[in-house]
Each structure stands twice: as C-alpha cells, then as structure tokens.
Protein backbone atom coordinates (compact mmCIF):
# COMPACT_ATOMS: atom_id res chain seq x y z
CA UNK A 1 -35.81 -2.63 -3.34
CA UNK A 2 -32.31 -2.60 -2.42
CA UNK A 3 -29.53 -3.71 -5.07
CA UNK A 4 -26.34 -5.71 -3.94
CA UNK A 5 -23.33 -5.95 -5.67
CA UNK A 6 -21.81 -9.80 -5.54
CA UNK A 7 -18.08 -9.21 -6.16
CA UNK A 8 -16.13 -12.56 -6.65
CA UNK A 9 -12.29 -10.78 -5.23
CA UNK A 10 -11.45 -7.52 -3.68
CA UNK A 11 -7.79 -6.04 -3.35
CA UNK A 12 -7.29 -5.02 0.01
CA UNK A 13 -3.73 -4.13 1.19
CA UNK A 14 -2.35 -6.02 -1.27
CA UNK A 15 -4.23 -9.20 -0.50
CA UNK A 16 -6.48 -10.68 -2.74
CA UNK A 17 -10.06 -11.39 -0.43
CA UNK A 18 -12.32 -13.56 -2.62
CA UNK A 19 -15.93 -14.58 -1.41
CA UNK A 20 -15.13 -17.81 -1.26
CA UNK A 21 -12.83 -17.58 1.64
CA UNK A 22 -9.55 -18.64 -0.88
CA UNK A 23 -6.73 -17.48 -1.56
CA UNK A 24 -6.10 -18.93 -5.00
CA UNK A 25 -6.78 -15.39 -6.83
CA UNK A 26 -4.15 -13.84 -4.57
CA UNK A 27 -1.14 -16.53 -5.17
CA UNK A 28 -1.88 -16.60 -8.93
CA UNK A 29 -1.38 -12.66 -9.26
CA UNK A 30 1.69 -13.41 -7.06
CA UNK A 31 2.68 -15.85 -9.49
CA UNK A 32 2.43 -13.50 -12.24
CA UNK A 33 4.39 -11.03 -10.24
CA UNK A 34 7.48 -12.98 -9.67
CA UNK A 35 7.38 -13.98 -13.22
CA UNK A 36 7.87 -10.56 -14.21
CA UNK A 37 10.72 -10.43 -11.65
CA UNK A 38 12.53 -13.18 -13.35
CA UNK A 39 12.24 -11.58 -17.21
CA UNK A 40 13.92 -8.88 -15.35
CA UNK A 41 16.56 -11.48 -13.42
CA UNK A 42 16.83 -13.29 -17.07
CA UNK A 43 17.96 -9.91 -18.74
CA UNK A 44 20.59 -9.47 -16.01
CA UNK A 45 22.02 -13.15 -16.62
CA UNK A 46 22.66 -11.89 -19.94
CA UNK A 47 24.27 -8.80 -19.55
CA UNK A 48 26.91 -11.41 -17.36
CA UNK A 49 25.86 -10.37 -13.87
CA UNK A 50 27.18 -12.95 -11.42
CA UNK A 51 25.36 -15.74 -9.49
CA UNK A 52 26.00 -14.14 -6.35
CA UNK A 53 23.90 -10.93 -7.53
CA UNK A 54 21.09 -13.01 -8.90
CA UNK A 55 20.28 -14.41 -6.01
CA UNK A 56 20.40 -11.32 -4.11
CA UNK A 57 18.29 -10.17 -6.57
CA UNK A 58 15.78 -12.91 -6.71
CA UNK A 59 15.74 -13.04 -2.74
CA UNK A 60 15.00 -9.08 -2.91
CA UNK A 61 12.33 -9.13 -6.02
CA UNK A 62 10.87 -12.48 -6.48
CA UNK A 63 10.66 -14.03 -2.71
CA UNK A 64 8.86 -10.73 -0.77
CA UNK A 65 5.92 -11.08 -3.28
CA UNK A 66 5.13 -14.58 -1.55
CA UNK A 67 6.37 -13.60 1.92
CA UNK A 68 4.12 -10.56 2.01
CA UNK A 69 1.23 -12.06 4.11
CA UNK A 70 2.28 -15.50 3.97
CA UNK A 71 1.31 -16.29 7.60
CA UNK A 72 -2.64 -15.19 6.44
CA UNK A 73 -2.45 -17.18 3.08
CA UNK A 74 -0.01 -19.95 4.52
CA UNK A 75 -3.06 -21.83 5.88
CA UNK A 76 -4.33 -23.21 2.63
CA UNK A 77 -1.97 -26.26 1.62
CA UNK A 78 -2.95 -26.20 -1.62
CA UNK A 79 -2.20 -22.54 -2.57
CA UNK A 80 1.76 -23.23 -0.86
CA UNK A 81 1.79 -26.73 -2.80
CA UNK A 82 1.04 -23.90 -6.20
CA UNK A 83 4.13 -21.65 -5.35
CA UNK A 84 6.29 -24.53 -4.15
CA UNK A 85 7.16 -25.97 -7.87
CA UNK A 86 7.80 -22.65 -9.11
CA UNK A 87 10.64 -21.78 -6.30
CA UNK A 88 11.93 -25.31 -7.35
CA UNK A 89 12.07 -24.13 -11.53
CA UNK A 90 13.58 -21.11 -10.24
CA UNK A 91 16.26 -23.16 -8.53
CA UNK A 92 16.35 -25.13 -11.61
CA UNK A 93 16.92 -22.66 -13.89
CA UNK A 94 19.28 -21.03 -11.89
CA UNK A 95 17.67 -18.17 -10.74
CA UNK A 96 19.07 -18.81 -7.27
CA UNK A 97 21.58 -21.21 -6.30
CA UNK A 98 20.46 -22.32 -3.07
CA UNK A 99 16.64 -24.34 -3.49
CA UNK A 100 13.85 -21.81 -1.66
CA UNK A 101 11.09 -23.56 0.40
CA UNK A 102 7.63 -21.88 1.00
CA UNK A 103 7.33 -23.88 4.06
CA UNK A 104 10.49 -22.81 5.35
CA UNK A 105 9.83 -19.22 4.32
CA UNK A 106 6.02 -19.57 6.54
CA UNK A 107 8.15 -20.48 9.60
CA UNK A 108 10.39 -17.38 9.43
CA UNK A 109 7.29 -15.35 8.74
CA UNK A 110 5.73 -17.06 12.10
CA UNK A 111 8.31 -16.67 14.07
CA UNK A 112 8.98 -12.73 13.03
CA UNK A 113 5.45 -11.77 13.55
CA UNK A 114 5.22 -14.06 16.96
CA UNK A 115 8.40 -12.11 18.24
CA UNK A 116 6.96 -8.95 17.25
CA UNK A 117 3.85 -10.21 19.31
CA UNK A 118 5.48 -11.06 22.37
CA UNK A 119 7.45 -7.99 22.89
CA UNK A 120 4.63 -5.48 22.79
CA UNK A 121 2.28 -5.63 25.57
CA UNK A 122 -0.89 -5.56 24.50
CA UNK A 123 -0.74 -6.27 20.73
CA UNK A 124 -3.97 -6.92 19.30
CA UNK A 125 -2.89 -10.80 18.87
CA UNK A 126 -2.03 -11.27 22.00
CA UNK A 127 -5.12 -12.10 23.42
CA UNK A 128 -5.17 -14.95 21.00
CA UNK A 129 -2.32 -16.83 22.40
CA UNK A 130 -2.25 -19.34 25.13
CA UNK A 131 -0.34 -17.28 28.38
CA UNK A 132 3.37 -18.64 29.13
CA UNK A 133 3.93 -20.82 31.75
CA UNK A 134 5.97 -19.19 34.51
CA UNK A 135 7.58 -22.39 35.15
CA UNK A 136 8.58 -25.88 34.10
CA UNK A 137 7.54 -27.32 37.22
CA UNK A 138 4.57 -30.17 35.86
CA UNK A 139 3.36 -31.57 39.22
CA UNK A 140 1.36 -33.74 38.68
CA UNK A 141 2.04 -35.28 35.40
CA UNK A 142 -0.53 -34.46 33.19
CA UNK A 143 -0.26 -32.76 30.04
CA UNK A 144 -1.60 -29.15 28.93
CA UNK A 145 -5.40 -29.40 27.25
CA UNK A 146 -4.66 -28.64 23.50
CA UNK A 147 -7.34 -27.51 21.32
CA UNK A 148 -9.23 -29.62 19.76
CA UNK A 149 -8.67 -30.41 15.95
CA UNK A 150 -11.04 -31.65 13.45
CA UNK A 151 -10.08 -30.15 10.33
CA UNK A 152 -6.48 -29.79 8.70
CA UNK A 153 -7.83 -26.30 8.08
CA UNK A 154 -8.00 -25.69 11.41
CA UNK A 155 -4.80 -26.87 12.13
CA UNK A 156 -2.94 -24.75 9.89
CA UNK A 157 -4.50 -21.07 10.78
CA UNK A 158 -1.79 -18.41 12.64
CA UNK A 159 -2.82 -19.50 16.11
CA UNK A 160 -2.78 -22.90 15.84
CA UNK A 161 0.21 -22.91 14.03
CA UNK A 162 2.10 -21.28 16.37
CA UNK A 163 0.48 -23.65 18.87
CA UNK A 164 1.41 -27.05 17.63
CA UNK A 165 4.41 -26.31 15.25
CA UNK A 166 6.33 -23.93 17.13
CA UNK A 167 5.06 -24.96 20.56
CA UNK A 168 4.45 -21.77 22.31
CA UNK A 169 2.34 -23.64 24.94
C-alpha cells in the first residue's frame, strides 16, 4: 500500500504552486513582503530622506516582489484586484509619488518577455504564438480566425493575452 502526501502549496522558484491551481498563497506572501519593504521605506522617511529617493526605493524594493512572475500570476483577476489597493495606500501614504498600476505593470512584463520571445529563434514559447504575417496585404476581406473564448480565464492566460491585448496577430 502506497502512501501519498497531499500538500496544499509548494515553493518553487519563488512561486507559490498550490493544488488548487491559485495563486492567492503566492500574492499574500508577496503582500507580506512588500510590507516589510515599506517598515524599511517608513524608517527612511524619518531619518528625512527625500521623495525622490523613496520612490526609487519603493520602485527597487516593493514593486519587483509583484513583477517577479506577474505574466504567470497576472491571469487571475482577482489576485491583481488584491495587490491593486495596496499600490494605491502606498501612493496614499506617500510611499511613491506617482500612483503604481498592476495592470500597467502586467503589460510591461508582456511586452519584455514577448520581445525577449521574438528575438531568439526557437525559444521554447515560440511555438505558442500565432506566426507574423509577412504582409498587410488582406485580399479578400475577411478577418484572421481568433481563438475561441469561453471563459474570462481563458482570456487572460500569457498567450491569449498577448493575442487579443497586444495584438500580435
């Protein structure tokens, strides 16, 4: 008789896998993280450091602990609708002077890893994407076949993403 272990979350490069297929363990230890950033950001405040150094600060400390594998997590509205309120206390409380957006924060992260894609031949990903056209030439006036979408799920994985938002097609 053979014993398995059920394990609820595993750490693996940093990102939280949990057997449900979420991603809610992984942003909530992210949130934790960038809290401990902003003691740290808080302390410097104090000690007078200017406004122009906190936010360098914050956009070196507290922002790469959501923008590490945002484009994997970035698919699940509801864990970016978690992160997005605390960006906006951070603005609030002055942590940065310029509001921070998640979503806008996903698009860089799409577009970096879809240039990175596109100029290496043969990146694993690759294969994924629909080929470029070689022209613009659309004889005879029909559109391109787009995937079909029944879930918002769907919609919002890397692919499909750069699909429909960034139009790659």
């Amino acid at each position: 008789m053979s014993k398995f272990t059920i394990f609820h979350s595993v750490s693996l490069l940093g990102v939280t896998l949990q057997s449900n297929c979420k991603f809610s363990e992984h942003v909530r230890l992210k949130l934790v993280k960038a809290n401990r950033c902003l003691h740290i950001l808080r302390s410097l405040r104090k000690e007078q450091y200017s406004q122009v150094k906190i936010d360098h600060l914050f956009n070196s400390l507290v922002l790469p602990n959501f923008a590490y594998c945002l484009s994997v997590y970035g698919a699940s509205e509801s864990d970016l609708n978690i992160i997005q309120p605390f960006l906006d206390r951070c603005h609030k409380r002055r942590f940065v002077s310029s509001p921070a957006s998640i979503k806008d924060l996903l698009c860089r992260q799409d577009c970096k890893i879809l240039k990175a894609i596109i100029s290496v031949d043969n990146h694993p990903l690759g294969s994924y994407l629909p080929p470029t056209k070689e022209n613009e030439h659309n004889l005879r006036k029909k559109q391109c076949a787009l995937p079909k979408v029944n879930t918002e799920q769907f919609m919002t994985s890397y692919v499909n993403r750069l699909i429909f938002k960034h139009k790659i097609m």
